[in-house]
Protein backbone atom coordinates (compact mmCIF):
# COMPACT_ATOMS: atom_id res chain seq x y z
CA UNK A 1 -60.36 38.58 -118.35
CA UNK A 2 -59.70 38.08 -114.98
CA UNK A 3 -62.21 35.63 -114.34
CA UNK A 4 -60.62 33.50 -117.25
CA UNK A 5 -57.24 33.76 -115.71
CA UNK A 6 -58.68 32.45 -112.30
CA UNK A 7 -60.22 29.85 -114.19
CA UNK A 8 -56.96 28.48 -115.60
CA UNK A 9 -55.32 28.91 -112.54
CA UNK A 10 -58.06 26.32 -111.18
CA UNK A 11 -57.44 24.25 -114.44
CA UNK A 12 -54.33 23.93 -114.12
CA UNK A 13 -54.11 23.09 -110.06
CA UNK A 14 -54.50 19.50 -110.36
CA UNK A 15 -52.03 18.64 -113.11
CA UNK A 16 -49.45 20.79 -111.37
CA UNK A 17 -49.89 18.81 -108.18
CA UNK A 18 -49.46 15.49 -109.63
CA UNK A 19 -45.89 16.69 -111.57
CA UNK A 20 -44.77 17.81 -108.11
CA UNK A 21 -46.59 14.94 -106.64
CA UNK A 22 -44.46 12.23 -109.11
CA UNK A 23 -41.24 14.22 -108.85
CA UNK A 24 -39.34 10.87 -109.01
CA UNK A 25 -39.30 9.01 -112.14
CA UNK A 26 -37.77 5.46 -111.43
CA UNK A 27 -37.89 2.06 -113.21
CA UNK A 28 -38.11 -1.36 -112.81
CA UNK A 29 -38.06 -4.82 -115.07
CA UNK A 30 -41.29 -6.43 -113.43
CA UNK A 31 -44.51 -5.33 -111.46
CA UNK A 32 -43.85 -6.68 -108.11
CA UNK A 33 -40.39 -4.61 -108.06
CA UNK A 34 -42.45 -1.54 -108.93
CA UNK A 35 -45.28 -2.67 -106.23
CA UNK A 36 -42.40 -2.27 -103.55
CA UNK A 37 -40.84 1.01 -105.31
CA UNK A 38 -44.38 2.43 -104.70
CA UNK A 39 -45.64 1.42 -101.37
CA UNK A 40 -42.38 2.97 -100.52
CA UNK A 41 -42.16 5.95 -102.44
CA UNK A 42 -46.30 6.80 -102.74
CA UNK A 43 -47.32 9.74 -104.62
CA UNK A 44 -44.05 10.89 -104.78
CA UNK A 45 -42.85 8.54 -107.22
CA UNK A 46 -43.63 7.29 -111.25
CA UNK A 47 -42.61 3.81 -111.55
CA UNK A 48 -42.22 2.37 -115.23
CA UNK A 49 -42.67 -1.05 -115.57
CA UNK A 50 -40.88 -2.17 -118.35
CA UNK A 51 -41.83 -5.95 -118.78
CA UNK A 52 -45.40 -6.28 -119.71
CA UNK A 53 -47.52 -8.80 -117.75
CA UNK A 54 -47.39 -12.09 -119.39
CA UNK A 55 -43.76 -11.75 -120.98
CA UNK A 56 -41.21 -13.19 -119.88
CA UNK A 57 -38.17 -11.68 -117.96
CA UNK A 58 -35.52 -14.11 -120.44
CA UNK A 59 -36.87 -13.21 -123.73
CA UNK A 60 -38.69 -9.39 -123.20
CA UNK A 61 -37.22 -6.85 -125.53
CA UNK A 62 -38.05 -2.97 -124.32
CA UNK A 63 -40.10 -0.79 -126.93
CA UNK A 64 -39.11 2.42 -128.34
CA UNK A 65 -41.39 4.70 -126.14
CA UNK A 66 -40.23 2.78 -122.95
CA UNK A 67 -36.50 3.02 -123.96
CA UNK A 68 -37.08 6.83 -124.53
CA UNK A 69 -38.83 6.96 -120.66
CA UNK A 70 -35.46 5.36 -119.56
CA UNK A 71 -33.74 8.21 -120.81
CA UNK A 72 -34.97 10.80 -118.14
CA UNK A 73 -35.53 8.35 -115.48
CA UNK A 74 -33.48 8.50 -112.23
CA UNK A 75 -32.88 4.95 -111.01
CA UNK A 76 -33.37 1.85 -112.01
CA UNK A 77 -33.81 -0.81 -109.52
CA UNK A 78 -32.50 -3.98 -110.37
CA UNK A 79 -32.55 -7.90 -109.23
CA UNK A 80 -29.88 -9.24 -111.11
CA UNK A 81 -31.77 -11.51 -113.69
CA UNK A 82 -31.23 -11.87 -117.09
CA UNK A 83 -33.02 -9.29 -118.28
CA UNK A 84 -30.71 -7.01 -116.16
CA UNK A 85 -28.00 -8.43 -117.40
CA UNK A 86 -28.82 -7.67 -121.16
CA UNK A 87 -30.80 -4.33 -120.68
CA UNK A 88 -28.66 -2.11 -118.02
CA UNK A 89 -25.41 -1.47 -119.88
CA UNK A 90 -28.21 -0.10 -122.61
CA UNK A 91 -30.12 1.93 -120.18
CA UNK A 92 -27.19 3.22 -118.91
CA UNK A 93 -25.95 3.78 -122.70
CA UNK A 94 -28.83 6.24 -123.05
CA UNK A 95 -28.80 7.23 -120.05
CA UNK A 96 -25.38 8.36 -118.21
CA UNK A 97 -27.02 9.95 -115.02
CA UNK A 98 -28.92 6.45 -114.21
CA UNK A 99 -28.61 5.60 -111.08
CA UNK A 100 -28.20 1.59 -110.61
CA UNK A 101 -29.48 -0.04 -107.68
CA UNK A 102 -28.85 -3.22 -107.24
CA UNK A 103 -31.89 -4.72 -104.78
CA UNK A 104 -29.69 -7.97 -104.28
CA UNK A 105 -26.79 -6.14 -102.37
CA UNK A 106 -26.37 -7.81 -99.42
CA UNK A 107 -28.48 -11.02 -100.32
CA UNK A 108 -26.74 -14.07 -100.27
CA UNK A 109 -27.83 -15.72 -103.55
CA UNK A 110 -29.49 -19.31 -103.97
CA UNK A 111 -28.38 -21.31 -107.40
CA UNK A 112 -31.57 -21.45 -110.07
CA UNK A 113 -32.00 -24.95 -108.87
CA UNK A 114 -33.95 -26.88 -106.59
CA UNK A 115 -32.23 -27.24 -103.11
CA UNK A 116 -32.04 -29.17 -99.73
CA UNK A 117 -31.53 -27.02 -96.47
CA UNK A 118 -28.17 -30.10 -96.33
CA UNK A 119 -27.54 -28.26 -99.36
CA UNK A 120 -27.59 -24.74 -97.39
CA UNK A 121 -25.97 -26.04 -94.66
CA UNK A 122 -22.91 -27.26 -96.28
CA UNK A 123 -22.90 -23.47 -98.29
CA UNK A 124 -22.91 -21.52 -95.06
CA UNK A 125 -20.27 -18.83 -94.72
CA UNK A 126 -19.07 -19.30 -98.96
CA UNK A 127 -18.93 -15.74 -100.36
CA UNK A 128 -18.71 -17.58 -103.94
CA UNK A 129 -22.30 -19.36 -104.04
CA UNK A 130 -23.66 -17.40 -107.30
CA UNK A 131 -20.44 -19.58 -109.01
CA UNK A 132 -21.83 -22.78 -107.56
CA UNK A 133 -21.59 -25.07 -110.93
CA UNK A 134 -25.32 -26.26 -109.99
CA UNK A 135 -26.43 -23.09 -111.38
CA UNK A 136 -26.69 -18.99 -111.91
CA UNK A 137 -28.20 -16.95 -109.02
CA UNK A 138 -31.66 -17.04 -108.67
CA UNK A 139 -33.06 -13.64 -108.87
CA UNK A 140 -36.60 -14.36 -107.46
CA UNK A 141 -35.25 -12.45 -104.19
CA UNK A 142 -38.73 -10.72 -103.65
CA UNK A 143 -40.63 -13.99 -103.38
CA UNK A 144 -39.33 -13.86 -99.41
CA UNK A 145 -41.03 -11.45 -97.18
CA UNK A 146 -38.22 -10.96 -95.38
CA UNK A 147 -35.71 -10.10 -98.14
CA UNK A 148 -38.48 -7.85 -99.08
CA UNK A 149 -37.85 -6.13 -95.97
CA UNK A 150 -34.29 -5.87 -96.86
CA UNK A 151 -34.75 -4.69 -100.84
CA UNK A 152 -37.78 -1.75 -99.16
CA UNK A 153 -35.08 -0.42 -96.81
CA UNK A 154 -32.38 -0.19 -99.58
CA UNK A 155 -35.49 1.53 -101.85
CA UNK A 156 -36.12 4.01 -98.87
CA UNK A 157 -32.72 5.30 -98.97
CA UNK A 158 -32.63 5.56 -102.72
CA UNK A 159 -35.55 7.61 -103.02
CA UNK A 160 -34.33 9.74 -99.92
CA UNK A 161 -31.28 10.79 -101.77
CA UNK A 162 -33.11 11.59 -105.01
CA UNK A 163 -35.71 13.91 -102.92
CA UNK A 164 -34.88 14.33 -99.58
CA UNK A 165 -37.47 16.99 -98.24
CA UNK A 166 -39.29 13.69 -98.32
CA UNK A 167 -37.11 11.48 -96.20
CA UNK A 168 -39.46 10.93 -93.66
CA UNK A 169 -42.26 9.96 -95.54
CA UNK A 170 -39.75 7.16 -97.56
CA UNK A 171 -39.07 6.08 -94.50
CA UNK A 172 -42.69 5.69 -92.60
CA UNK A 173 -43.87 4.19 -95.56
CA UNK A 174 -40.82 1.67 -94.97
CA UNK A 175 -41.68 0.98 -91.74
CA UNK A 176 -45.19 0.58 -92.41
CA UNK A 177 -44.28 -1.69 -94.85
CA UNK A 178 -42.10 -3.70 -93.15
CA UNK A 179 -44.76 -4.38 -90.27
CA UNK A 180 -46.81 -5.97 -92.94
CA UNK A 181 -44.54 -8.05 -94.41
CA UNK A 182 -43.23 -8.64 -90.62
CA UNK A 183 -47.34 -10.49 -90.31
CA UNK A 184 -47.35 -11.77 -93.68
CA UNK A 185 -44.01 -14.31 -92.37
CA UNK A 186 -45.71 -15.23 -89.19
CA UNK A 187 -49.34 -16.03 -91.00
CA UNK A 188 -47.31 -17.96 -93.09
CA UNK A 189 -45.26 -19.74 -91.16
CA UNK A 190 -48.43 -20.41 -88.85
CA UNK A 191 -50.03 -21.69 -92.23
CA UNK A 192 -47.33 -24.39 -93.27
CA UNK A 193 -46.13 -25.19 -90.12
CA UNK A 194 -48.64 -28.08 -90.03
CA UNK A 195 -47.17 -29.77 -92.92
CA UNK A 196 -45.21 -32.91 -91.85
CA UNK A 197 -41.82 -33.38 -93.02
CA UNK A 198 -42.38 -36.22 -95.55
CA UNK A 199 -44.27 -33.77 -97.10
CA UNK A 200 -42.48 -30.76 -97.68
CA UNK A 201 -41.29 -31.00 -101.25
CA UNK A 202 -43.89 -28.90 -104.17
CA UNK A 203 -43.37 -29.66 -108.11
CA UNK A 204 -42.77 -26.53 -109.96
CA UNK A 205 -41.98 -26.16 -114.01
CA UNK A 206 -39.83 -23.04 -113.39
CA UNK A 207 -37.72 -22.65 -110.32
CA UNK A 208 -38.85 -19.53 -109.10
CA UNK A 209 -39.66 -19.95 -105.76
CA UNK A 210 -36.67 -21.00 -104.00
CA UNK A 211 -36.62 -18.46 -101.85
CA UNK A 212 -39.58 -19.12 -100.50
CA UNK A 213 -38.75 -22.52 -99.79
CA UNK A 214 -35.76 -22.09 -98.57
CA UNK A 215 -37.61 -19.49 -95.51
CA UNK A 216 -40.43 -21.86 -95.09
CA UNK A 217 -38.49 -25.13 -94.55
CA UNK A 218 -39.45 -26.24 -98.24
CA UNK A 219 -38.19 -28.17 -101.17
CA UNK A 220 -39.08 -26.95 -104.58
CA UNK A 221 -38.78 -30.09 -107.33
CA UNK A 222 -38.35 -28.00 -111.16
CA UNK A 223 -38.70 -29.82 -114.82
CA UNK A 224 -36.59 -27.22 -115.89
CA UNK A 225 -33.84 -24.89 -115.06
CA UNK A 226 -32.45 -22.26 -117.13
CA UNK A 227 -35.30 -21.90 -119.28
CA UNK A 228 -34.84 -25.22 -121.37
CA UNK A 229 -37.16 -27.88 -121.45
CA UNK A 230 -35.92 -31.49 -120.23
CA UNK A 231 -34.11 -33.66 -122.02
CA UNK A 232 -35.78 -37.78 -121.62
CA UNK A 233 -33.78 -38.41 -119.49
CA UNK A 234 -33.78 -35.82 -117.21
CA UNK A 235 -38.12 -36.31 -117.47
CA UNK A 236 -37.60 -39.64 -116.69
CA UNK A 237 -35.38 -38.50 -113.42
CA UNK A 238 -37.92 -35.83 -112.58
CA UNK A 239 -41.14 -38.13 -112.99
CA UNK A 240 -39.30 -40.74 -110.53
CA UNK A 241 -38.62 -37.67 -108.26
CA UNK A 242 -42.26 -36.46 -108.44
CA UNK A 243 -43.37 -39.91 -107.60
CA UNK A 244 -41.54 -40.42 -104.74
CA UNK A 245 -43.16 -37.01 -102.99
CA UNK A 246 -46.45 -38.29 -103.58
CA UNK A 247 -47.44 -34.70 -104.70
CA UNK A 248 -50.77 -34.02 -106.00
CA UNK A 249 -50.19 -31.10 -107.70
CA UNK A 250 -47.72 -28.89 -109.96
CA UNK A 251 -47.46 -25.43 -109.69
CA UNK A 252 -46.76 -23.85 -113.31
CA UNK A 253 -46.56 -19.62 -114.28
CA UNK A 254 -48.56 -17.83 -116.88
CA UNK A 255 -45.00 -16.72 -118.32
CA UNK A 256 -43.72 -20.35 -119.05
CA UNK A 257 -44.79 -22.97 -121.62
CA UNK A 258 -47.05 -25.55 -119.38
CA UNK A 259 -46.86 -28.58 -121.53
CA UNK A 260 -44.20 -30.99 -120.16
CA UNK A 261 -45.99 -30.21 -116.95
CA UNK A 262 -48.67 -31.79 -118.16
CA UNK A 263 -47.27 -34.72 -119.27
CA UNK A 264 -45.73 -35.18 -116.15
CA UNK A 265 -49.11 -34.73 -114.02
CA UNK A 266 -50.21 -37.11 -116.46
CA UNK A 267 -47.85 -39.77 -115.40
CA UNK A 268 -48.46 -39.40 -111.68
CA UNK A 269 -51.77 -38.39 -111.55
CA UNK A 270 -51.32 -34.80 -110.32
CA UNK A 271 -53.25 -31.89 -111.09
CA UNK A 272 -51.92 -28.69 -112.48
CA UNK A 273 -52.32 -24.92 -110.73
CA UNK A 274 -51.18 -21.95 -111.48
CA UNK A 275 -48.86 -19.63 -109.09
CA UNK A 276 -47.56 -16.35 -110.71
CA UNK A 277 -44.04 -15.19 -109.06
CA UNK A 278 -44.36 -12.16 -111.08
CA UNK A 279 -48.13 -10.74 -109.98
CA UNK A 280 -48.46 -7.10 -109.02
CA UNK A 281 -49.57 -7.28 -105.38
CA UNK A 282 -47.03 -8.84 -104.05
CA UNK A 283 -48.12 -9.31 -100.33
CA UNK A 284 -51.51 -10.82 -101.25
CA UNK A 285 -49.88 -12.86 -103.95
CA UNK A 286 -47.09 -14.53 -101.63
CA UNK A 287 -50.57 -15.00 -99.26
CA UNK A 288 -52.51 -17.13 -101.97
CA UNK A 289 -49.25 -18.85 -102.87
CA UNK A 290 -48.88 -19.82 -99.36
CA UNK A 291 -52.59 -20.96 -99.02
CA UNK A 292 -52.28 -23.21 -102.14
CA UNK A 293 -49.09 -24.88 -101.46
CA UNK A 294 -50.43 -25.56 -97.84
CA UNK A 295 -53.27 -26.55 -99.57
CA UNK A 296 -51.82 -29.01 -102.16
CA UNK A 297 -49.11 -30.28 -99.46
CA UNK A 298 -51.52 -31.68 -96.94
């Protein structure tokens, strides 16, 4: 009898440890949201991921079973997109006690468009910039290493509230963190600093990386904005645009339909390649993104 009870005892020892190990149960809309929640947070935290890889953040409708997870989870850690938008007012609808943190705080927003750094020059110092008419905010905000930096440290205090008799580990993590991302900017600054001037403008389909062109002194081209494929005329406009660069290449996302991209590569002789904004590991992803623009911009 009492060897059976030891026995259980042992049985039991390692699923008790992980339940106190996850005692934070937090969400997020897409993996590299939950990459940062958990390099922060480590074993101390479950992160649910509610948008599968491959959907799409616009048109992603939450199951059952992951709408019944958001009913005991503690916070939610938002970006602002449209999925937000549409899906938080539930959340919280099922979920009073949710705690909603908004990663963007404190992040001045870019327009979903393509943009000049005249463009962000004549913008400085407007607190009004996600009403620009040239489009809604662009949510991409973890696709800079820096404003990474920002969205960890705002994570770190989150999950220090929620448990605090692990503050300190939240915050080494952070730091931690932050030193690698801190590298990651210089290697790739170092990496497209070569690029001359003339040729500093990449073709994407979907405008999601703004934000890293606006930190690395780029100029993202789209074929779309807002989700909607281009009228003729406007493929006329962006095939004359796309020309002019003299780029080689177009950068298109598993999540997004790839065809009018290929028509246009057709016209100028470009090639297509694939960059996913939405990938898990989101330090070595921003690295190969780096290494192919640098690549297809030489």
């Amino acid at each position: 009898m009492v060897y059976g009870r030891i026995l259980l005892i042992f049985t039991l020892i390692p699923f008790l440890s992980s339940i106190a190990q996850a005692a934070i149960h937090v969400a997020v809309s897409i993996a590299p949201l939950a990459d940062i929640v958990q390099t922060v947070g480590g074993e101390q935290v479950k992160v649910t991921v509610l948008v599968p890889p491959g959907a799409s953040m616009h048109t992603y409708e939450p199951k059952p079973g992951q709408m019944k997870e958001m009913a005991s989870a503690q916070a939610y850690f938002s970006v602002g997109d449209v999925f937000d938008a549409v899906w938080v007012p539930r959340f919280r609808s099922a979920n009073p006690k949710l705690q909603i943190v908004e990663l963007h705080a404190g992040i001045e927003r870019l327009p979903m468009t393509a943009h000049t750094h005249e463009d962000d020059h004549a913008r400085h110092g407007r607190k009004d910039d996600h009403h620009h008419e040239q489009g809604r905010p662009d949510p991409h905000i973890w696709l800079d290493p820096k404003l990474v930096i920002h969205m960890s440290h705002a994570v770190a205090q989150v999950l220090a509230q929620l448990a605090p008799s692990q503050v300190e580990e939240f915050f080494r993590n952070q730091a931690a963190y932050a030193q690698r991302l801190e590298g990651l900017d210089r290697d790739i600054r170092a990496l497209l600093a070569p690029i001359p001037a003339q040729r500093r403008a990449f073709l994407v389909f979907h405008p999601a990386w703004g934000y890293f062109a606006h930190a690395y002194d780029l100029r993202q081209i789209p074929m779309e904005v807002h989700g909607k494929e281009p009228s003729p005329k406007q493929l006329a406009a962006t095939i004359h645009a796309a020309r002019q660069t003299g780029a080689k290449v177009i950068f298109v996302q598993p999540q997004v339909s790839t065809k009018t991209a290929h028509a246009v590569a057709r016209e100028i002789g470009a090639r297509i390649a694939t960059l996913d904004p939405l990938a898990p590991d989101l330090v070595d992803n921003l690295r190969r993104a780096a290494q192919a623009m640098a690549e297809a911009l030489q």
